[in-house]
C-alpha atoms as a PDB file:
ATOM      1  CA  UNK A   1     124.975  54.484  83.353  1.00  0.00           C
ATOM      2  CA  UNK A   2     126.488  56.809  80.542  1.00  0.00           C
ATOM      3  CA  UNK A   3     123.569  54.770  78.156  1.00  0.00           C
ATOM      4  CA  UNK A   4     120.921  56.903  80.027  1.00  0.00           C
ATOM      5  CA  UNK A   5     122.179  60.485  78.439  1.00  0.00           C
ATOM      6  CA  UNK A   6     121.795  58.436  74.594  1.00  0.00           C
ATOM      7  CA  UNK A   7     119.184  60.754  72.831  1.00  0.00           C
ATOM      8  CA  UNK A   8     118.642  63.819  71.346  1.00  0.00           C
ATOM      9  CA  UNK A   9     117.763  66.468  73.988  1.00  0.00           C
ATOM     10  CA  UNK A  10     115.994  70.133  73.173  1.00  0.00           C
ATOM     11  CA  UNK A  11     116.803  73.112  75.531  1.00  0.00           C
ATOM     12  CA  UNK A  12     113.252  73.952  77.671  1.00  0.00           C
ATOM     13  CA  UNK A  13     114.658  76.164  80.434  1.00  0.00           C
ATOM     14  CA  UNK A  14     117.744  78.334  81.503  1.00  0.00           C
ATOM     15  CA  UNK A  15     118.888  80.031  84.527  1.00  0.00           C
ATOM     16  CA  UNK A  16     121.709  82.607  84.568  1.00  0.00           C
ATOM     17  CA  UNK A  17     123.451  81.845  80.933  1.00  0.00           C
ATOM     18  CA  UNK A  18     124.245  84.730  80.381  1.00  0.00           C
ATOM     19  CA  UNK A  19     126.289  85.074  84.103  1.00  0.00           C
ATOM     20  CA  UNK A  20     127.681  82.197  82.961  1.00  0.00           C
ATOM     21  CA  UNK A  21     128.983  83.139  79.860  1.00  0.00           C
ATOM     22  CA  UNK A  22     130.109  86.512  81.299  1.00  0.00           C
ATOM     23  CA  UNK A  23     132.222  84.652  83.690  1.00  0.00           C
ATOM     24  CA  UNK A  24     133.656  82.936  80.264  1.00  0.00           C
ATOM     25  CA  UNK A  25     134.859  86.332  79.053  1.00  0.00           C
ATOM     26  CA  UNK A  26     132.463  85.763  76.054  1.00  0.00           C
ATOM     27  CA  UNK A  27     131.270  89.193  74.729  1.00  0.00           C
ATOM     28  CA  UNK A  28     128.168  90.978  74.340  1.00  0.00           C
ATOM     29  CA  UNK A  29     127.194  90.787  70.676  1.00  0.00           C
ATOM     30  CA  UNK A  30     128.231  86.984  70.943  1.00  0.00           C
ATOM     31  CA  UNK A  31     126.309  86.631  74.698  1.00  0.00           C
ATOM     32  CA  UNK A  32     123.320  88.590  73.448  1.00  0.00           C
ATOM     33  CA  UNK A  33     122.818  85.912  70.216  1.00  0.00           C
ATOM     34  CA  UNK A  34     123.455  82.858  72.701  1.00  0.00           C
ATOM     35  CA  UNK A  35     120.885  83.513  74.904  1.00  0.00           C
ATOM     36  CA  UNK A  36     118.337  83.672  72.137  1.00  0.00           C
ATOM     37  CA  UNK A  37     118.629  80.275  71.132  1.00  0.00           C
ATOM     38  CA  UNK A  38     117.408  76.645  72.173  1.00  0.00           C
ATOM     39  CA  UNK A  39     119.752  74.063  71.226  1.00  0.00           C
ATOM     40  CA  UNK A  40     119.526  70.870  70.906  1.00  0.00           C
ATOM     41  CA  UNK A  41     122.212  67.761  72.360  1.00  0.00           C
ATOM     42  CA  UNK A  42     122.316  64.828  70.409  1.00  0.00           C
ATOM     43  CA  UNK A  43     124.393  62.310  72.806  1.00  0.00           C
ATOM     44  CA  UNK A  44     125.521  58.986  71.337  1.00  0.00           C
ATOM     45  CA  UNK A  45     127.124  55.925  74.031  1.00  0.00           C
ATOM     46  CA  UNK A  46     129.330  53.306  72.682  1.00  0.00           C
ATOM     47  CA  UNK A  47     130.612  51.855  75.593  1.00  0.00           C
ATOM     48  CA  UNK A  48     132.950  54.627  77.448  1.00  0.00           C
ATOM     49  CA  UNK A  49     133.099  56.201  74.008  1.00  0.00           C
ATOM     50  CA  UNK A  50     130.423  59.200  74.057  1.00  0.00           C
ATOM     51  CA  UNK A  51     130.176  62.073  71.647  1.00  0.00           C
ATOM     52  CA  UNK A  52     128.448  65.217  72.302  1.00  0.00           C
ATOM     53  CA  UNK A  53     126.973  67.413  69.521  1.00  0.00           C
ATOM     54  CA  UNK A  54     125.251  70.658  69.900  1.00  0.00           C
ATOM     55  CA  UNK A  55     123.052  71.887  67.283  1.00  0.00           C
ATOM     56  CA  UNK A  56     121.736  75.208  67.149  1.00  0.00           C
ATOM     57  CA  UNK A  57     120.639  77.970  64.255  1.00  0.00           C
ATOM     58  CA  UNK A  58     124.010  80.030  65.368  1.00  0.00           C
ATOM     59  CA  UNK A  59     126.983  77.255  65.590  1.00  0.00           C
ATOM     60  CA  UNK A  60     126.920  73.479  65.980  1.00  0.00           C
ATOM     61  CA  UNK A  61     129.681  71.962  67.640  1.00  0.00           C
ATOM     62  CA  UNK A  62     130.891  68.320  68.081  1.00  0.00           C
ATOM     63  CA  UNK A  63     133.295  66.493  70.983  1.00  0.00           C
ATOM     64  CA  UNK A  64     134.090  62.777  71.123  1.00  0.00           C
ATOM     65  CA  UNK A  65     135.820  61.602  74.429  1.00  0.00           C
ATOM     66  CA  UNK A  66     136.454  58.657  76.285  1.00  0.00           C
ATOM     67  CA  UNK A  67     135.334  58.551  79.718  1.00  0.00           C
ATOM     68  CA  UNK A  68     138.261  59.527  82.058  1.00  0.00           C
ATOM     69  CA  UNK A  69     141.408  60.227  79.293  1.00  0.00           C
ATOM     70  CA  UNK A  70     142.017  64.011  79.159  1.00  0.00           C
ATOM     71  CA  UNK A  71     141.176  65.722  75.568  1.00  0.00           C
ATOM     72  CA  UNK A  72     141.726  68.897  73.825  1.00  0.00           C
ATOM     73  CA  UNK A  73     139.006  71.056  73.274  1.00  0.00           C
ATOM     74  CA  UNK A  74     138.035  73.990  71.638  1.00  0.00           C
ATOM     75  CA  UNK A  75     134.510  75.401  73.933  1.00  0.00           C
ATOM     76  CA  UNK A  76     131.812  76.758  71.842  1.00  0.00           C
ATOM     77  CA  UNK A  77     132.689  80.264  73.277  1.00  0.00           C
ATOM     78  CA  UNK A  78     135.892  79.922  71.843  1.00  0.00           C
ATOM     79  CA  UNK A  79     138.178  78.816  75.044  1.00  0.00           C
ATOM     80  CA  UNK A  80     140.893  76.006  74.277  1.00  0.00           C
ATOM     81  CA  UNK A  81     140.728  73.492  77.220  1.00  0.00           C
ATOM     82  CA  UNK A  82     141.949  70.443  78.356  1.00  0.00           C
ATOM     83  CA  UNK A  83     138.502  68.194  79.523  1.00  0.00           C
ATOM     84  CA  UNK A  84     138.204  65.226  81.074  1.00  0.00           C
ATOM     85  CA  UNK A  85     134.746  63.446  81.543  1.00  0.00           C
ATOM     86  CA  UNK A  86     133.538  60.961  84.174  1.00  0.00           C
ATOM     87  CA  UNK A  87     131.057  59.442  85.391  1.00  0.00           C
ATOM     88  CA  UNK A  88     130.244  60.301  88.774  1.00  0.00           C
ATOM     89  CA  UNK A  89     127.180  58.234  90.296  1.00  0.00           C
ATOM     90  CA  UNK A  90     124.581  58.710  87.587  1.00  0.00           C
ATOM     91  CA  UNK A  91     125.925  62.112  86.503  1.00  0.00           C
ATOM     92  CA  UNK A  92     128.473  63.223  83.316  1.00  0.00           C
ATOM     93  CA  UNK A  93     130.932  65.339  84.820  1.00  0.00           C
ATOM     94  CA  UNK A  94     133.002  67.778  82.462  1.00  0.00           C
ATOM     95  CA  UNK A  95     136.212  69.135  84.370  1.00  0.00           C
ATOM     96  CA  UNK A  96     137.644  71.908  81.805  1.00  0.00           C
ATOM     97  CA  UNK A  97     140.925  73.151  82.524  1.00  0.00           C
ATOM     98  CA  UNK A  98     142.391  76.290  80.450  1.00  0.00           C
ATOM     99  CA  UNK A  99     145.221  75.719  78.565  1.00  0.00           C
ATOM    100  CA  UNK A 100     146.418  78.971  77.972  1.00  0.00           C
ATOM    101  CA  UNK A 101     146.520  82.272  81.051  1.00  0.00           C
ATOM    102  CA  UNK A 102     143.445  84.306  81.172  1.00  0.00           C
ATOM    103  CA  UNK A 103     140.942  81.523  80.479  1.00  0.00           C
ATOM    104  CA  UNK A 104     138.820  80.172  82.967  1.00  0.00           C
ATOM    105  CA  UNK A 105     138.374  76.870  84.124  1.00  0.00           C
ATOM    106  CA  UNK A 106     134.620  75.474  84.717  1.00  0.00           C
ATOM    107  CA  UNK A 107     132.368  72.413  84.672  1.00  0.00           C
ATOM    108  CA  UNK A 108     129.650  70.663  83.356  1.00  0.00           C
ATOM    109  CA  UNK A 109     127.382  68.355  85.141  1.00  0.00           C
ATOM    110  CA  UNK A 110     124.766  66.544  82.934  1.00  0.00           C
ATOM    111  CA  UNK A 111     122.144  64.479  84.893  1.00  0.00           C
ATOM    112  CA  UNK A 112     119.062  62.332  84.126  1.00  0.00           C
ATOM    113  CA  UNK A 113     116.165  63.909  85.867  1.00  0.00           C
ATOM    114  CA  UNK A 114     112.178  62.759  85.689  1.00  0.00           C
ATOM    115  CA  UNK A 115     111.448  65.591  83.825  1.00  0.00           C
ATOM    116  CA  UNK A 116     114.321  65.296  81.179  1.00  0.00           C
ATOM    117  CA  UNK A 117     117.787  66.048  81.706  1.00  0.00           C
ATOM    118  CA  UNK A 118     120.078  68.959  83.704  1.00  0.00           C
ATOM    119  CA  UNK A 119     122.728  70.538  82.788  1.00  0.00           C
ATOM    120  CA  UNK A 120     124.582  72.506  85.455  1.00  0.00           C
ATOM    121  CA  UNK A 121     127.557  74.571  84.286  1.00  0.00           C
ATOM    122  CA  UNK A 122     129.873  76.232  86.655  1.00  0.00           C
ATOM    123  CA  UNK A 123     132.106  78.908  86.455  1.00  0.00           C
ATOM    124  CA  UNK A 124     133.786  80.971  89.413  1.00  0.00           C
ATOM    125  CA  UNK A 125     130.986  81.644  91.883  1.00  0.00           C
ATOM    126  CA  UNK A 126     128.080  81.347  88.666  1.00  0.00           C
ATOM    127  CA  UNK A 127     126.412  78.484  88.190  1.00  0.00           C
ATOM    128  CA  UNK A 128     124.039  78.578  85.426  1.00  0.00           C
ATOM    129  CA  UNK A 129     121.165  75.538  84.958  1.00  0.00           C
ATOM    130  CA  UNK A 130     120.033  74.379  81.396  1.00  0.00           C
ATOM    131  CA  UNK A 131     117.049  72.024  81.367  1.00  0.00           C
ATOM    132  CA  UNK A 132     116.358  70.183  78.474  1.00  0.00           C
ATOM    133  CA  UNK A 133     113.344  67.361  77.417  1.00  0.00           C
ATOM    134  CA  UNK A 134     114.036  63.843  75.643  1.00  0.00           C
ATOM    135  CA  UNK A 135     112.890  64.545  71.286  1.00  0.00           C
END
């Protein structure tokens, strides 16, 4: 199922980023630059091996996992987590645990939709939705 997210994916549509990146305890001049861009996702599957990179005109950013086995992970907002992917159904589920006080756990939920692909991210009572279309 993982095979289905393989692609390079530009950012259409987005709902409450910038809640969402409040919630992160990102900052204004930071926040205010994020929300003007549209990145892209390149996803590449090799089995349960998947690796995630986000391209933008601000900060790229790259995260190789393996389905289910815990990683460290520095967030593009600058939080140091502990994630752990899985598939759940036909969805790529991103649990991200701080790994230091003050930081704030959240999630990411990637799924294949007929108009491209979802991306619901969830943090304390915000959840923010980031459409993208297939390149």
């Amino acid at each position: 199922m993982a095979a289905a997210f393989a692609g390079t994916w530009k950012l259409v549509e987005s709902e409450k980023f910038d809640e969402y990146m409040k919630g992160c305890g990102v900052g204004l001049v930071t926040r205010t630059a994020a929300n003007q861009l549209k990145p892209s996702q390149v996803i590449s599957v090799d089995g349960d091996k998947i690796t995630i990179k986000t391209l933008s005109t601000f900060k790229n950013t790259e995260v190789s996992f393996t389905l289910g086995q815990e990683f460290e992970e520095t967030t593009a907002d600058g939080r140091k987590m502990k994630t752990t992917y899985k598939m759940d159904g036909d969805k790529l589920v991103a649990d991200l645990k701080p790994t230091k006080d003050g930081d704030t756990p959240s999630t990411y939920v990637r799924e294949i939709t007929p108009a491209g692909m979802t991306m619901t991210l969830t943090v304390k009572d915000v959840v923010c939705l980031r459409k993208y279309v297939k390149e």
